[in-house]
Protein backbone atom coordinates (compact mmCIF):
# COMPACT_ATOMS: atom_id res chain seq x y z
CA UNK A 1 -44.34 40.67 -20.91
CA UNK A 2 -45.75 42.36 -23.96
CA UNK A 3 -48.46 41.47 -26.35
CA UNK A 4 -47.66 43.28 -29.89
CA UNK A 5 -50.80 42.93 -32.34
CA UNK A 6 -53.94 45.03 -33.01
CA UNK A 7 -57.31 44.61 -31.18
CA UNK A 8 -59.18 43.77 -33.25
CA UNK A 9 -57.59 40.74 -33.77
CA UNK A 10 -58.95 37.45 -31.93
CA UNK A 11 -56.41 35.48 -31.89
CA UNK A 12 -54.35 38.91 -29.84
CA UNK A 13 -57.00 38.39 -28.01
CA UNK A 14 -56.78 35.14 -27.24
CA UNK A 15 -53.18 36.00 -25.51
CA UNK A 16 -54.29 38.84 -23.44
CA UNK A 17 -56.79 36.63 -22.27
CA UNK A 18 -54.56 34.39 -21.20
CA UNK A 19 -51.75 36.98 -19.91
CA UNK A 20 -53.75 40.01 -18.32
CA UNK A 21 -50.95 41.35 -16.78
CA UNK A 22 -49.40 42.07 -19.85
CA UNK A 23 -48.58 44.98 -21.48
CA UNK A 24 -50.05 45.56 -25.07
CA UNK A 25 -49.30 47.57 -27.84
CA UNK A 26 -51.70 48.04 -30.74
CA UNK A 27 -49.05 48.47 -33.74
CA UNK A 28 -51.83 50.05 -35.66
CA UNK A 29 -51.81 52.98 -33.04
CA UNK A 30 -48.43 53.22 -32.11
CA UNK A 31 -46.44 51.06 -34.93
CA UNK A 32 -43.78 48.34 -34.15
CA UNK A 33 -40.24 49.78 -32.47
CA UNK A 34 -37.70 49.43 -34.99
CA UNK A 35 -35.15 47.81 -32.85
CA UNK A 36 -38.11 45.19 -32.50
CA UNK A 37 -38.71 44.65 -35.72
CA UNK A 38 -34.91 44.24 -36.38
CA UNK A 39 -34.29 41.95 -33.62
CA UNK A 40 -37.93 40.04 -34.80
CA UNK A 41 -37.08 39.78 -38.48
CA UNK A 42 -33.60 38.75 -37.36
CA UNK A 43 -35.86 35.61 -35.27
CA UNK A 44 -38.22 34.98 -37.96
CA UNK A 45 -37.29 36.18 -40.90
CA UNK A 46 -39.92 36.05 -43.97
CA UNK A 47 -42.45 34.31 -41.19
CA UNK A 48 -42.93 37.70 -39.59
CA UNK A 49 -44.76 38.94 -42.34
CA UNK A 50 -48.61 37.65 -42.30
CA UNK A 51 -49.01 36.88 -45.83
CA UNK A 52 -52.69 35.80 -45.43
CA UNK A 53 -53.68 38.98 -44.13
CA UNK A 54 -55.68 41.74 -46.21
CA UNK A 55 -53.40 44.08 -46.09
CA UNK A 56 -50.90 41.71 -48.04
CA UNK A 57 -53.46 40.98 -50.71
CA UNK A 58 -54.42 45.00 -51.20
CA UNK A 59 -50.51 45.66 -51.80
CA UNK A 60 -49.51 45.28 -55.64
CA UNK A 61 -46.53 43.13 -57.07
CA UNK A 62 -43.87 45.99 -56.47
CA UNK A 63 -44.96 46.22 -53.22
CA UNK A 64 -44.98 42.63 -51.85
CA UNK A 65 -41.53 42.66 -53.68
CA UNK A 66 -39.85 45.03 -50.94
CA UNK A 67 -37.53 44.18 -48.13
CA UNK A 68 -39.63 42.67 -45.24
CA UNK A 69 -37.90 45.75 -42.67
CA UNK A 70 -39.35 48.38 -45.32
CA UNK A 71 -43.18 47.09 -45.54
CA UNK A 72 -43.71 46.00 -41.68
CA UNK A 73 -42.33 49.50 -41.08
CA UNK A 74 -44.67 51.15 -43.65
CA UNK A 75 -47.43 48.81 -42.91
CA UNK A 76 -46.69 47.46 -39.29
CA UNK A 77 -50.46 45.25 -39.43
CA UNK A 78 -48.47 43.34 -42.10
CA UNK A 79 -46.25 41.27 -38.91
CA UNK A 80 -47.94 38.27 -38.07
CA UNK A 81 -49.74 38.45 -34.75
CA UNK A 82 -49.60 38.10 -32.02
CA UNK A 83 -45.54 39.12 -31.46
CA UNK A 84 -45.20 38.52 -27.60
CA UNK A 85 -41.96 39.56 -26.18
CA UNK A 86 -41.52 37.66 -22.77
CA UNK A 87 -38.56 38.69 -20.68
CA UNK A 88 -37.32 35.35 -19.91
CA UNK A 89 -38.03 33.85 -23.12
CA UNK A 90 -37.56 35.97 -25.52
CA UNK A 91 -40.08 36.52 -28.19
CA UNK A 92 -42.98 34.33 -29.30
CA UNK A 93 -44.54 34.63 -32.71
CA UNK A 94 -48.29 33.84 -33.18
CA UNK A 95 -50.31 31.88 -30.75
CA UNK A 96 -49.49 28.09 -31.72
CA UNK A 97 -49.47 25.17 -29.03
CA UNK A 98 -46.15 25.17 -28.96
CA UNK A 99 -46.15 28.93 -28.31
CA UNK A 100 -48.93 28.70 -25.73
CA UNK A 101 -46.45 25.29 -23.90
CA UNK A 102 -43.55 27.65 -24.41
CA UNK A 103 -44.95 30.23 -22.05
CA UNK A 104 -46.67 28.21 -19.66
CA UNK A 105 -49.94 28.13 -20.57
């Protein structure tokens, strides 16, 4: 399993907590791996992009108006977080109930 978020974030912390075997990768460090973020926005769609997040409300009109694949790849702290990608499930987005039943815990 792997925990994709930043950590600084609580509620990425929140999952490690509850998975500390898992792997995770700060995507402010290290970025998101395209195929990832193709396979995630192919998932999610416009709900990978955290558009409560202060890094959405610093970008200006042209910005936010770019294909989601362009800005998580310019600004990867843009994806909603936590991104988990489980290896029997597939990947989880955020840290809901139902994501937390989904993966057992």
């Amino acid at each position: 399993m792997r925990i994709y978020g930043i950590k600084t974030c609580d509620t990425c912390r929140k999952a490690i907590r509850a998975f500390p075997y898992a792997q995770f990768i700060d995507i402010r460090a290290s970025g998101l791996p395209d195929a990832l973020r193709a396979r995630a926005l192919e998932e999610f769609g416009e709900a990978l992009i955290n558009r409560r997040s202060t890094t959405w409300r610093e970008l200006d009109a042209a910005e936010r108006e770019r294909a989601p694949q362009d800005l998580l790849s310019d600004h990867p702290v843009l994806m909603k977080r936590p991104l988990i990608e489980d290896d029997e499930d597939g990947l989880h987005l955020g840290w809901t109930k139902e994501v937390q039943a989904a993966l057992g815990v």
